[in-house]
C-alpha atoms as a PDB file:
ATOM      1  CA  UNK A   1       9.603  21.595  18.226  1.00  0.00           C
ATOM      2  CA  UNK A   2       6.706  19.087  17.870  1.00  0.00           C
ATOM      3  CA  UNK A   3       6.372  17.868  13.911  1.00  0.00           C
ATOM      4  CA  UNK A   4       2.841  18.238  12.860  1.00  0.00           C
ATOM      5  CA  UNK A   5       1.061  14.520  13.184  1.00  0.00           C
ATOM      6  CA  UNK A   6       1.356  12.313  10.292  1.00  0.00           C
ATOM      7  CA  UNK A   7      -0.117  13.806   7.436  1.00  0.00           C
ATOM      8  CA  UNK A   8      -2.026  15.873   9.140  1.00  0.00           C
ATOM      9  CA  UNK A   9      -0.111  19.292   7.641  1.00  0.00           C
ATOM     10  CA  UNK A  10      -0.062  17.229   3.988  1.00  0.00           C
ATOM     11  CA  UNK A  11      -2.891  19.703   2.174  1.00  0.00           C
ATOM     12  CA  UNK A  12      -1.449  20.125  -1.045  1.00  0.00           C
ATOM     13  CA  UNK A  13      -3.305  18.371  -3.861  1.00  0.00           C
ATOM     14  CA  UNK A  14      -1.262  15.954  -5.775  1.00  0.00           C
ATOM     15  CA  UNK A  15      -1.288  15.824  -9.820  1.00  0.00           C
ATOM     16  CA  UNK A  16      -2.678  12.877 -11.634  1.00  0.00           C
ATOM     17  CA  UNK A  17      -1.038  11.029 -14.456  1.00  0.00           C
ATOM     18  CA  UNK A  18      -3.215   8.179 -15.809  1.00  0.00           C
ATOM     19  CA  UNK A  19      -0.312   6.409 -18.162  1.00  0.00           C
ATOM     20  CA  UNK A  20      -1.288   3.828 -20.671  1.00  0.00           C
ATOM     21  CA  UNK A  21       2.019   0.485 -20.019  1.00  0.00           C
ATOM     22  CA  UNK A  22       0.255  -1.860 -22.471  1.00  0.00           C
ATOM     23  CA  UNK A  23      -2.701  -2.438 -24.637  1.00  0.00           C
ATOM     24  CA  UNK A  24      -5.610  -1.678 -22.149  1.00  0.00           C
ATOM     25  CA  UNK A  25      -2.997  -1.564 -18.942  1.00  0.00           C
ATOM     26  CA  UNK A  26      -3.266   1.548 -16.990  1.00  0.00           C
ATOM     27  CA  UNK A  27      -1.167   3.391 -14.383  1.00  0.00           C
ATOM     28  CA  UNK A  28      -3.180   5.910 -12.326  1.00  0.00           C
ATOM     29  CA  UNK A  29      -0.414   7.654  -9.916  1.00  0.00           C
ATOM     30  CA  UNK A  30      -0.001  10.814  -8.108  1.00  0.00           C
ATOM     31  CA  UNK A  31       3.339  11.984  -7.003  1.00  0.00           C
ATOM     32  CA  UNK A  32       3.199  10.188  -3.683  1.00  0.00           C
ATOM     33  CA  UNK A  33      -0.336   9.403  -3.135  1.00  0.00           C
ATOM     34  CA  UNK A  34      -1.897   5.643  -3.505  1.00  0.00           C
ATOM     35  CA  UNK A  35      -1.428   4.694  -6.601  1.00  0.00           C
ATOM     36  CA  UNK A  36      -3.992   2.354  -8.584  1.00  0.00           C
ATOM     37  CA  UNK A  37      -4.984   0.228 -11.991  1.00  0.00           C
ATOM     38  CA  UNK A  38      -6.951  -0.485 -14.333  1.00  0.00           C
ATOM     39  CA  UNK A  39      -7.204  -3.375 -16.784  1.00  0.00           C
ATOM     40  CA  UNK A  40      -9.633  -3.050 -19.977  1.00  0.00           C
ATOM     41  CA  UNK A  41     -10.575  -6.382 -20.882  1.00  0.00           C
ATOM     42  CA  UNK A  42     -13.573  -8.127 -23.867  1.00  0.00           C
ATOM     43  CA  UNK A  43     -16.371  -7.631 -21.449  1.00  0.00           C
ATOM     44  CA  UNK A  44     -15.630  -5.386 -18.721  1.00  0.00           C
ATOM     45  CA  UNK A  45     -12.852  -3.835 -16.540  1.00  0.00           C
ATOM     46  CA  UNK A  46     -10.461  -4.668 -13.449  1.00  0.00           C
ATOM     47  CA  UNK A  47      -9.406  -1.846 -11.042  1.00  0.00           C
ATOM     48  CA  UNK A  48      -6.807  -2.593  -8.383  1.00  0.00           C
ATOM     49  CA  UNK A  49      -6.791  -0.031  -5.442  1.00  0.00           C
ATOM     50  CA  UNK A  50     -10.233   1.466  -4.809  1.00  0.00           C
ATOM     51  CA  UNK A  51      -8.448   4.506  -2.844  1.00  0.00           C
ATOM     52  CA  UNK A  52      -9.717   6.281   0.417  1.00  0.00           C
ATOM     53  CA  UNK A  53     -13.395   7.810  -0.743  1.00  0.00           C
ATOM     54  CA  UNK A  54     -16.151   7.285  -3.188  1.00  0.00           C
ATOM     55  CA  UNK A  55     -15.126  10.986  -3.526  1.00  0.00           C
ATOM     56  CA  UNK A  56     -11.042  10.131  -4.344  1.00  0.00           C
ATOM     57  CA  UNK A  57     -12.649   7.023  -6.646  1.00  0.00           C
ATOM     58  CA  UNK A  58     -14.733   9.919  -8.587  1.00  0.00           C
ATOM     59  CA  UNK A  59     -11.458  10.743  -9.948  1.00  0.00           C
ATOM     60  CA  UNK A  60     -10.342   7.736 -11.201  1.00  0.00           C
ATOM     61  CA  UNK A  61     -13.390   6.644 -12.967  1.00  0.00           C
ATOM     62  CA  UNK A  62     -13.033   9.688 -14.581  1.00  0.00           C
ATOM     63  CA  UNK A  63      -9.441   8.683 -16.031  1.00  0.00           C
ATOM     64  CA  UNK A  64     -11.321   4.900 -16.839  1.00  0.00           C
ATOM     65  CA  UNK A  65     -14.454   6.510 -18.672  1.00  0.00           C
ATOM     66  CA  UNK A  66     -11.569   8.422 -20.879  1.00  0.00           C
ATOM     67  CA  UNK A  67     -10.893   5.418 -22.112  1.00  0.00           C
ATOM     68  CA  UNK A  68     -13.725   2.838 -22.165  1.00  0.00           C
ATOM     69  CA  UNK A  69     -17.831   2.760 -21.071  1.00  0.00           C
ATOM     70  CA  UNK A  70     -17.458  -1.052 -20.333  1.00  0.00           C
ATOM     71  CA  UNK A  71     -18.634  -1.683 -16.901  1.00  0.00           C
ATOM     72  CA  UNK A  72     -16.244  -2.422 -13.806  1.00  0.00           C
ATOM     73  CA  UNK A  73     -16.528  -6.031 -13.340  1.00  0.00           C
ATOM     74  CA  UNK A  74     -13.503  -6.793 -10.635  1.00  0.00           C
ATOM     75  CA  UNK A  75     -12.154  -4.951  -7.941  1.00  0.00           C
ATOM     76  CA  UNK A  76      -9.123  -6.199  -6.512  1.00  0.00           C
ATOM     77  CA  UNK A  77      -7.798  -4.655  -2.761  1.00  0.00           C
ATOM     78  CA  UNK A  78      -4.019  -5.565  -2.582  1.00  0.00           C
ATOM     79  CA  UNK A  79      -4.244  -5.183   1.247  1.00  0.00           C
ATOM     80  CA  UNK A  80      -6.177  -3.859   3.831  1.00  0.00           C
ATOM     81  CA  UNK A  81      -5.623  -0.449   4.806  1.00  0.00           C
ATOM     82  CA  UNK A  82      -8.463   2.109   5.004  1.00  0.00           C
ATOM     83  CA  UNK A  83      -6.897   4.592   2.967  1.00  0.00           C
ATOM     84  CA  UNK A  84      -6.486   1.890  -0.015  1.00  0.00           C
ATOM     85  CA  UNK A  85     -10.233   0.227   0.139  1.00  0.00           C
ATOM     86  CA  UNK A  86     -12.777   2.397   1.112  1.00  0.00           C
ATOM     87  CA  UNK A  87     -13.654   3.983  -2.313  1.00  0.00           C
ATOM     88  CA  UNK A  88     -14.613   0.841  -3.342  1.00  0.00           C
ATOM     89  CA  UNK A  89     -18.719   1.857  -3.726  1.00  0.00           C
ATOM     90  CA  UNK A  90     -18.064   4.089  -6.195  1.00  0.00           C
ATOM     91  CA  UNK A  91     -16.836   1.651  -8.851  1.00  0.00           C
ATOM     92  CA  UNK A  92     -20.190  -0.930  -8.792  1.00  0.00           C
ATOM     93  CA  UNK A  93     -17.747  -3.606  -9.216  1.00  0.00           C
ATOM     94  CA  UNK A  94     -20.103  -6.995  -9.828  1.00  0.00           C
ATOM     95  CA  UNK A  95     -16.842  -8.779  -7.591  1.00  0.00           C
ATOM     96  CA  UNK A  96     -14.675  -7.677  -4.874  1.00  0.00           C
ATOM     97  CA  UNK A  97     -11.350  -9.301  -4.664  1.00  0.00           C
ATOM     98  CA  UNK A  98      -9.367 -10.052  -1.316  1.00  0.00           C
ATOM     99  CA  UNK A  99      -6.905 -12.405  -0.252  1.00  0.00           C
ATOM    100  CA  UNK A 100      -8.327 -14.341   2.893  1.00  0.00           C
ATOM    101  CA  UNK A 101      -5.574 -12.791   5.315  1.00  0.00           C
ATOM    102  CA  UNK A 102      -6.717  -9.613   3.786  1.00  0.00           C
ATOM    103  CA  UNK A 103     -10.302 -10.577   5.207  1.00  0.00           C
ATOM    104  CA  UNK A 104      -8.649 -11.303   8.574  1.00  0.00           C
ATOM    105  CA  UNK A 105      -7.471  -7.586   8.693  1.00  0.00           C
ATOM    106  CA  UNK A 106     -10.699  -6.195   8.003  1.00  0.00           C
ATOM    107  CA  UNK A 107     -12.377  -8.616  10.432  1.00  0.00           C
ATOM    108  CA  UNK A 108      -9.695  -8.027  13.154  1.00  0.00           C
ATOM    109  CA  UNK A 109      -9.610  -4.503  12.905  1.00  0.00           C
ATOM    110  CA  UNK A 110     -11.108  -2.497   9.953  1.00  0.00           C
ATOM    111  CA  UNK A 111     -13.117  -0.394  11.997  1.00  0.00           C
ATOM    112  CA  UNK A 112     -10.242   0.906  14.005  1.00  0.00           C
ATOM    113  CA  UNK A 113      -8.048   0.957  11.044  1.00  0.00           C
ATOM    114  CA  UNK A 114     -10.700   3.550   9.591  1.00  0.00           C
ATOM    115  CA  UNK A 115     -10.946   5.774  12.533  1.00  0.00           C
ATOM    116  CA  UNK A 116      -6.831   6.037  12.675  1.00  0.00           C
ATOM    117  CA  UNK A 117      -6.204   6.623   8.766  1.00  0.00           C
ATOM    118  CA  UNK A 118      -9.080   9.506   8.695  1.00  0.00           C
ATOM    119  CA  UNK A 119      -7.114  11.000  11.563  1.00  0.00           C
ATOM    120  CA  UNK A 120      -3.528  10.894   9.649  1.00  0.00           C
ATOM    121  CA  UNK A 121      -4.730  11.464   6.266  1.00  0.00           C
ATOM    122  CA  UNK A 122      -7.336  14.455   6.515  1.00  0.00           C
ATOM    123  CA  UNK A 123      -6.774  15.062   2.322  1.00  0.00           C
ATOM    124  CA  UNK A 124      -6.999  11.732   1.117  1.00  0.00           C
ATOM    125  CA  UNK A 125     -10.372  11.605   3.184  1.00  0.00           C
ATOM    126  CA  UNK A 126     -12.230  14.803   1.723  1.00  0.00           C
ATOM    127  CA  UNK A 127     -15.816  14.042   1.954  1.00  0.00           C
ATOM    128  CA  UNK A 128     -15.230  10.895   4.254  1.00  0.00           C
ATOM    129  CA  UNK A 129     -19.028  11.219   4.721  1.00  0.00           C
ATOM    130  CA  UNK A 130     -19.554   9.822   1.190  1.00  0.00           C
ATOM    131  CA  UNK A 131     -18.087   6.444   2.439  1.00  0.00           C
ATOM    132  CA  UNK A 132     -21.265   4.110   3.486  1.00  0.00           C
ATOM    133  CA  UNK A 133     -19.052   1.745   5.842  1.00  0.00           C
ATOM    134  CA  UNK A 134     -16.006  -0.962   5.730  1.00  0.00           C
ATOM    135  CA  UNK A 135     -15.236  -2.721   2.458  1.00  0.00           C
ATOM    136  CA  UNK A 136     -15.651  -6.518   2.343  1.00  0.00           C
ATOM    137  CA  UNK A 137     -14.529  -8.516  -0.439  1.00  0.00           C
ATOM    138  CA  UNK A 138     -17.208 -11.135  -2.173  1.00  0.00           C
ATOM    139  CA  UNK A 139     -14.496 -13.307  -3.327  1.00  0.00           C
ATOM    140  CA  UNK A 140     -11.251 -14.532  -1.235  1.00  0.00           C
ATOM    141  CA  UNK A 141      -8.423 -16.314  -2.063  1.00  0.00           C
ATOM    142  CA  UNK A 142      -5.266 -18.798   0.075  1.00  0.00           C
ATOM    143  CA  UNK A 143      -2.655 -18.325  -2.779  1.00  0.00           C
ATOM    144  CA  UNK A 144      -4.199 -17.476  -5.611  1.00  0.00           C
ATOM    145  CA  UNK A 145      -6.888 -17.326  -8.395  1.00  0.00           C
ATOM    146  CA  UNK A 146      -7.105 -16.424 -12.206  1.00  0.00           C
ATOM    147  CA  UNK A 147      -9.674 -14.353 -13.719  1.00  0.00           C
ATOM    148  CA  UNK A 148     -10.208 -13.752 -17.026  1.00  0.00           C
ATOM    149  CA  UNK A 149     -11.533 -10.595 -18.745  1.00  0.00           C
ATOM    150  CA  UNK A 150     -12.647 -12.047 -21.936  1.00  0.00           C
ATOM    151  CA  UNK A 151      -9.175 -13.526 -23.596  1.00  0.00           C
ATOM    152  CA  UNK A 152      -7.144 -11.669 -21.110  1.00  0.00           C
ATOM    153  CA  UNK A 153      -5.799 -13.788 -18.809  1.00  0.00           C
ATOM    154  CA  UNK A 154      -4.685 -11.950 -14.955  1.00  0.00           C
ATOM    155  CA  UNK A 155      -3.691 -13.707 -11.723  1.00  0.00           C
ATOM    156  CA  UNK A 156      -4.375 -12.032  -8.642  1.00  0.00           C
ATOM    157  CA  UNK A 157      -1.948 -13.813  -5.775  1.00  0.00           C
ATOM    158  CA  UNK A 158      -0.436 -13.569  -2.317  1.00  0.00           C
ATOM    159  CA  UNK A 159       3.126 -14.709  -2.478  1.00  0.00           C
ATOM    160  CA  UNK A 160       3.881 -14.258   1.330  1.00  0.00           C
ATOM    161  CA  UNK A 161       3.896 -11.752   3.996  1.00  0.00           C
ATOM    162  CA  UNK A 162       5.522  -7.981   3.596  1.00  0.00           C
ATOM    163  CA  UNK A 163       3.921  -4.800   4.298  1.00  0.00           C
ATOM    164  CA  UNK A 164       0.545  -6.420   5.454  1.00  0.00           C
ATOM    165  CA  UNK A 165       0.213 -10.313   6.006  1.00  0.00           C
ATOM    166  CA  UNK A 166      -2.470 -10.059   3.277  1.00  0.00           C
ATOM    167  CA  UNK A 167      -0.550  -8.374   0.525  1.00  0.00           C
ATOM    168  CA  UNK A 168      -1.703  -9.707  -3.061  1.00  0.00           C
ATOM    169  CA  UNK A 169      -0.214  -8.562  -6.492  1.00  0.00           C
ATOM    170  CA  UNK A 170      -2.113  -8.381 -10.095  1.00  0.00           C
ATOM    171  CA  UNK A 171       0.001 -10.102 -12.301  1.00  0.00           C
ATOM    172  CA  UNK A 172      -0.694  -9.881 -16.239  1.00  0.00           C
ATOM    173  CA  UNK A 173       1.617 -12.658 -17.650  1.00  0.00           C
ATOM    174  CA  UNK A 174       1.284 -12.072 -21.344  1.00  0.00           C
ATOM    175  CA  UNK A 175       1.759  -8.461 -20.928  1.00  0.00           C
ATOM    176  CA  UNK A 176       4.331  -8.679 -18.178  1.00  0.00           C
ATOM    177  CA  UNK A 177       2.707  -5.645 -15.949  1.00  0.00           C
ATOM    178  CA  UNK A 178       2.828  -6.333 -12.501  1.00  0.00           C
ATOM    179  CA  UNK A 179       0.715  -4.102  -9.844  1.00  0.00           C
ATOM    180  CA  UNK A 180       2.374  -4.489  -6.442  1.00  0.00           C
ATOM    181  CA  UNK A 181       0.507  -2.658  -3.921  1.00  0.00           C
ATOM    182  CA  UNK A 182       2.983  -1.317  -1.674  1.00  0.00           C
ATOM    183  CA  UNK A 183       4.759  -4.022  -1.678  1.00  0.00           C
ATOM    184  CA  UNK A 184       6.940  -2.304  -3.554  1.00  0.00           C
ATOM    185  CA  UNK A 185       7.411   1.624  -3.703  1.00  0.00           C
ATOM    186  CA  UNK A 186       9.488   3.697  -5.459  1.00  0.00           C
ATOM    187  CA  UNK A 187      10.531   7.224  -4.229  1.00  0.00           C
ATOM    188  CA  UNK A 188       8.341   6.676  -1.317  1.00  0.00           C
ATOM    189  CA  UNK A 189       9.108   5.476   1.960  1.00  0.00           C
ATOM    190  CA  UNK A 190       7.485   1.903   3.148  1.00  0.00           C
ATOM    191  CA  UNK A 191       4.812   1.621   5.757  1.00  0.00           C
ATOM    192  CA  UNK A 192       5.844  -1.135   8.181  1.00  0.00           C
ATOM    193  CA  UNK A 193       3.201   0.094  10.931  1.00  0.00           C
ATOM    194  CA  UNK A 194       1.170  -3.604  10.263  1.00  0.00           C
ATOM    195  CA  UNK A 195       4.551  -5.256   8.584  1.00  0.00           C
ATOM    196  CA  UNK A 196       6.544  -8.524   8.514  1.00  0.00           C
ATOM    197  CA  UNK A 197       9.580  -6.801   8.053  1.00  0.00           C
ATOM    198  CA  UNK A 198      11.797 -10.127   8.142  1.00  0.00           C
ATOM    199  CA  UNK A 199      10.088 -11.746   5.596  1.00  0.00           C
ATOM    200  CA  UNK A 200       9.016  -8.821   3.314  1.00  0.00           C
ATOM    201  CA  UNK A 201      12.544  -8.920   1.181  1.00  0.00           C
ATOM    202  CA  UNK A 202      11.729 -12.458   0.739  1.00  0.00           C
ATOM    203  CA  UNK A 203       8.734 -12.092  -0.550  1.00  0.00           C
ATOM    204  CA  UNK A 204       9.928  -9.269  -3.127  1.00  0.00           C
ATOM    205  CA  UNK A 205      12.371 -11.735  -4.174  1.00  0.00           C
ATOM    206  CA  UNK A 206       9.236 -13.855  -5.163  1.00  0.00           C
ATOM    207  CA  UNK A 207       7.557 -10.466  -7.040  1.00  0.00           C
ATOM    208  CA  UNK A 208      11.269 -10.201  -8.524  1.00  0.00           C
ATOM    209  CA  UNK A 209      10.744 -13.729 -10.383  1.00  0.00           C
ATOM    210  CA  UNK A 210       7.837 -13.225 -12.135  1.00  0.00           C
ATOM    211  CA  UNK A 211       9.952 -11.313 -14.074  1.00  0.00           C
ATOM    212  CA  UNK A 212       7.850  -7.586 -14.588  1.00  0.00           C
ATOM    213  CA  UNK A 213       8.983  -5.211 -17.122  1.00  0.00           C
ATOM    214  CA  UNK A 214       6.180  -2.893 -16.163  1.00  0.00           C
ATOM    215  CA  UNK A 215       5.091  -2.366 -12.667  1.00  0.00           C
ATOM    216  CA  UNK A 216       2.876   0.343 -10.941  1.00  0.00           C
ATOM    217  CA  UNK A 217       4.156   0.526  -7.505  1.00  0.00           C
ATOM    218  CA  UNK A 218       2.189   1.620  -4.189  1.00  0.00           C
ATOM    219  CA  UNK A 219       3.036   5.084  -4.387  1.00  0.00           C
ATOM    220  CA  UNK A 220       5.961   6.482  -6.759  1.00  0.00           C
ATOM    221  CA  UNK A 221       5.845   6.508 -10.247  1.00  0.00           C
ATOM    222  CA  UNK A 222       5.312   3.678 -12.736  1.00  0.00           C
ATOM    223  CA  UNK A 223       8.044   1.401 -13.357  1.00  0.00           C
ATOM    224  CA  UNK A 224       8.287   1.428 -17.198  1.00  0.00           C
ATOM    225  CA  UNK A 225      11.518  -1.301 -17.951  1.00  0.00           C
ATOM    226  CA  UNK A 226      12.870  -4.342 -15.909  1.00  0.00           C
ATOM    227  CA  UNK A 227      15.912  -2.131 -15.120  1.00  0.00           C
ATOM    228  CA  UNK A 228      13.041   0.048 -13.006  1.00  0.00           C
ATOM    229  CA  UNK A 229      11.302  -2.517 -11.485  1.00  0.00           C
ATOM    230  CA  UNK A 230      14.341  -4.462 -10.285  1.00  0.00           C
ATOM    231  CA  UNK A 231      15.395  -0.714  -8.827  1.00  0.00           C
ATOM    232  CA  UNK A 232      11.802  -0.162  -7.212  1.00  0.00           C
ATOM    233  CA  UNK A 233      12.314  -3.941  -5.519  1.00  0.00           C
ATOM    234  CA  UNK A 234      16.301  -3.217  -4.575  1.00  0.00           C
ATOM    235  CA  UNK A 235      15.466   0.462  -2.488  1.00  0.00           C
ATOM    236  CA  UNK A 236      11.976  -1.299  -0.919  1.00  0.00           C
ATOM    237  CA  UNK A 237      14.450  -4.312   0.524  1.00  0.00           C
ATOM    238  CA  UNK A 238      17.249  -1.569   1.186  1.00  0.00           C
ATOM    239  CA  UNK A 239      15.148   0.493   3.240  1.00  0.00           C
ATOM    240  CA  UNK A 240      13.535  -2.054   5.049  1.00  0.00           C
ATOM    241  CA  UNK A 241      16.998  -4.050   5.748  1.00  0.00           C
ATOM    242  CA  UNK A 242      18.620  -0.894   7.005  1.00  0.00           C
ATOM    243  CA  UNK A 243      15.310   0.120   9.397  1.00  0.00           C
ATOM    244  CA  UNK A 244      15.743  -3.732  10.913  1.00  0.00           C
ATOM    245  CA  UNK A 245      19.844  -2.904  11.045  1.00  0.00           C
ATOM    246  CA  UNK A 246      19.114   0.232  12.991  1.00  0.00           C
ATOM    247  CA  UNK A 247      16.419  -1.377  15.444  1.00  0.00           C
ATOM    248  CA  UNK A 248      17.396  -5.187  16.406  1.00  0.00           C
ATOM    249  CA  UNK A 249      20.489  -4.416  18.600  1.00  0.00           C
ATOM    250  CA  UNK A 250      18.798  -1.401  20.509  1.00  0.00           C
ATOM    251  CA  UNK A 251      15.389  -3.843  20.864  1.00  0.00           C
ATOM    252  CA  UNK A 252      17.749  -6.710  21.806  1.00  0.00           C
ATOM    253  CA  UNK A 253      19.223  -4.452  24.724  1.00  0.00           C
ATOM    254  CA  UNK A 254      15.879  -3.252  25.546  1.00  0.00           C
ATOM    255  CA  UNK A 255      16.750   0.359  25.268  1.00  0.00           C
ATOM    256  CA  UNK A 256      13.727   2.880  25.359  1.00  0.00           C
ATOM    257  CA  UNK A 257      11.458   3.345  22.524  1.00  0.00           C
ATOM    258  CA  UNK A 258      12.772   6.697  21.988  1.00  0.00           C
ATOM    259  CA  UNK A 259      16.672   6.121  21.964  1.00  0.00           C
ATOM    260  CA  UNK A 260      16.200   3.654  19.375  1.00  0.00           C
ATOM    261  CA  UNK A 261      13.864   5.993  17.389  1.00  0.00           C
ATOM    262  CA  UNK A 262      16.165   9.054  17.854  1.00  0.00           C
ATOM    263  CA  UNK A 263      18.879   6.473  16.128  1.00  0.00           C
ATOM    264  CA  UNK A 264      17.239   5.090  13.204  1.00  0.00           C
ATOM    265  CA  UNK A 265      15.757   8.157  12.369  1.00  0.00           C
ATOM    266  CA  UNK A 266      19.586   9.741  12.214  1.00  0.00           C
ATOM    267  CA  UNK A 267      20.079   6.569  10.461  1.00  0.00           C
ATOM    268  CA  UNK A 268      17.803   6.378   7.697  1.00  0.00           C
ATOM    269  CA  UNK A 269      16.733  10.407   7.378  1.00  0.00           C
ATOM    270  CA  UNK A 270      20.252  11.185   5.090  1.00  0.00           C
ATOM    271  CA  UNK A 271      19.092   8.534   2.315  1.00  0.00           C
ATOM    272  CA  UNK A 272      15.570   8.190   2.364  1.00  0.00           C
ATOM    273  CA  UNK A 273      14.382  11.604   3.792  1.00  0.00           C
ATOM    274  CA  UNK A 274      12.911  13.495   0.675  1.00  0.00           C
ATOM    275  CA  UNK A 275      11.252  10.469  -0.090  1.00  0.00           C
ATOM    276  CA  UNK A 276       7.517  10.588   0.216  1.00  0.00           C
ATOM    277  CA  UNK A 277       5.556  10.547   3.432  1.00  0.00           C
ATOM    278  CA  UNK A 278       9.055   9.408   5.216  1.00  0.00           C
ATOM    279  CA  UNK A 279       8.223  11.732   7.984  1.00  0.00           C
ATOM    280  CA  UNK A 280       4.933  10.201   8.006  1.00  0.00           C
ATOM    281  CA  UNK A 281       6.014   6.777   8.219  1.00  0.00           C
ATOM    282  CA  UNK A 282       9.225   6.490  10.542  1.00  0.00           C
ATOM    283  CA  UNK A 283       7.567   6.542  13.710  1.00  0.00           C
ATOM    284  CA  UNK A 284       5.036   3.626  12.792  1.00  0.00           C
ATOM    285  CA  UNK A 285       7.671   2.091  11.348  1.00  0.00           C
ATOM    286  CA  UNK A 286      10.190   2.044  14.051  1.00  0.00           C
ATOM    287  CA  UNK A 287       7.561   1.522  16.384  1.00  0.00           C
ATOM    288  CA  UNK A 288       6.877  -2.130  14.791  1.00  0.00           C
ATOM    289  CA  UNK A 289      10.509  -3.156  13.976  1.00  0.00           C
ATOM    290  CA  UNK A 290      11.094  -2.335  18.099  1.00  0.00           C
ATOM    291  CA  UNK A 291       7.955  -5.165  18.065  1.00  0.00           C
ATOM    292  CA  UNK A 292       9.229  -7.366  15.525  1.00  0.00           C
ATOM    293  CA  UNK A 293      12.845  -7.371  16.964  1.00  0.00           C
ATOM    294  CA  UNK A 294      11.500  -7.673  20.308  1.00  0.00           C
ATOM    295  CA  UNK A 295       9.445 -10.851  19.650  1.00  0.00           C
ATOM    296  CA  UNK A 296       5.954  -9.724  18.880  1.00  0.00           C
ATOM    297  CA  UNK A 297       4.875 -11.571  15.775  1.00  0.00           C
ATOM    298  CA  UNK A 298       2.158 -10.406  14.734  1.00  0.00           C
ATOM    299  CA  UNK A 299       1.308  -6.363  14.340  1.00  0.00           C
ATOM    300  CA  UNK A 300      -0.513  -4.613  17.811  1.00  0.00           C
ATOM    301  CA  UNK A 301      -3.309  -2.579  16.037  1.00  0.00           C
ATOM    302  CA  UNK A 302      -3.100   1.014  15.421  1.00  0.00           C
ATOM    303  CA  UNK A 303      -5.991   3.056  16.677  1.00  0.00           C
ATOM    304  CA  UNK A 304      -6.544   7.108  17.016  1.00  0.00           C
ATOM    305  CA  UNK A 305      -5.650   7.110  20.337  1.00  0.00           C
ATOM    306  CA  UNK A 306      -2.547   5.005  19.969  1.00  0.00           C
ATOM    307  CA  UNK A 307      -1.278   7.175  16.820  1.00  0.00           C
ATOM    308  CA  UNK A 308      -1.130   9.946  18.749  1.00  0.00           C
ATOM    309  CA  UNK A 309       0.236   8.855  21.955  1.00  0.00           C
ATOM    310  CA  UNK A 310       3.116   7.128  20.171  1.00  0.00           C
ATOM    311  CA  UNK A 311       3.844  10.459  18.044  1.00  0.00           C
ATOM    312  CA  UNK A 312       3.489  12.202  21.373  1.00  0.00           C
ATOM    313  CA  UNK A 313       6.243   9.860  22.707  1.00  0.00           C
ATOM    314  CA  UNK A 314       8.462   9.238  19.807  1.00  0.00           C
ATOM    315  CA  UNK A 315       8.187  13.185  18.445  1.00  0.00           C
ATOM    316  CA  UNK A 316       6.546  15.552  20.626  1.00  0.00           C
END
């Protein structure tokens, strides 16, 4: 029996928890879905993660204005995926914050990222009229930058390649908070469909050495003691080592698409299948470690078409 497309049979809404981890440090998660930040500082606010939809954003600036009436000022996008930036109207943000490879993405292929997402995500893209048209940062970034809210000091930075080759974390060093993107995730499975999956545990070993006791991961909830961030970081690079484990022999021998899919998914489904949107994910994600492991560097882009021949292939 066919298994519905993506998230296409995902309807259910998700409840919000908006958790205070420091002094004017917010967690907004829900069970599974994106997950975002906030920052209060002096003179204004920083939200990380605009989500899908002005319409999804609504709800988050509703969880900001319970706390504070000082304007959004920065609006950082962690990557580029269209279910992560395109709420970003919503917020009014004077500045929005990208790393340069993030840029590249939405350059390359924002516009056929948007049309794919939509199709997998219908709830996370309610009232995808309300979005006026791609997100494009004002301000990018090689490495890094610092930005201050009045005295608080936050680095925004892209320590290497993982789940997009544009990832950037928020890093608040007095408060030690750390805001991964889905970099890391936690009770969630990865999205490799646009990974480096070789170098992504090396560049968690990078997030690992800033030394976070607070983190708010891509999706899962927030990571509220070192012990929890260093988990969230160890089942990331766990799942992602065993998904290269199960594909790089089967790539190397050239077997079909499938066989190798049939075998990771038997694999990795024991461990990591009640983790969020795994069914979701393991096709896209086998379907770029058989690139990867087969010598394609860089990710193919996913459109609507291509999403549903390869489900069609891999789980029709």
């Amino acid at each position: 029996m066919a298994k519905t497309f993506a998230s296409q049979g995902d309807l259910k809404e998700q409840k919000v928890r908006f958790d205070k981890l420091a002094e004017g440090v917010y967690a907004y998660t829900a069970e599974g879905d994106p997950n975002a930040g906030v920052v209060v500082g002096e003179d204004g606010v920083m939200v990380i993660e605009a989500l899908a939809t002005p319409f999804q954003a609504k709800r988050l600036l509703r969880c900001i204005r319970g706390v504070t009436a000082k304007p959004v000022k920065y609006l950082v996008l962690s990557h580029y995926h269209a279910v992560r930036v395109l709420g970003a109207s919503a917020y009014k943000a004077k500045e929005i914050i990208a790393s340069r490879g993030t840029y590249e993405l939405i350059k390359e292929r924002g516009a056929q990222d948007f049309k794919s997402e939509a199709q997998r995500f219908p709830r996370l893209f309610q009232k995808i009229d309300t979005v006026p048209g791609l997100t494009w940062p004002t301000i990018t970034f090689d490495t890094g930058m610092t930005v201050h809210l009045g005295k608080r000091e936050i680095r925004v930075m892209h320590l290497g390649r993982g789940h997009t080759k544009g990832d950037t974390v928020v890093w608040l060093p007095k408060e030690k908070v750390l805001f991964s993107g889905d970099l890391i995730e936690r009770h969630a499975a990865p999205y490799c469909g646009d990974a480096y999956l070789t170098e992504w545990p090396e560049t968690l070993e990078k997030v690992r050495a800033l030394g976070a006791r607070k983190a708010v991961p891509g999706r899962g909830p927030a990571l509220k003691s070192s012990a929890e961030v260093n988990a969230g970081i160890d089942g990331t690079q766990a799942f992602l080592r065993t998904l290269v484990g199960a594909v790089r022999d089967g790539a190397a021998a050239q077997e079909p698409l499938k066989a190798v899919f049939d075998r990771t998914y038997a694999t990795l489904q024991p461990k990591y299948g009640d983790w969020a949107i795994f069914e979701h994910c393991i096709p896209f994600n086998v379907s770029r470690a058989y690139d990867e492991m087969s010598g394609i560097a860089d990710p193919r882009i996913w459109t609507a078409k291509r999403d549903l021949e390869m489900w069609k292939a891999l789980q029709g």
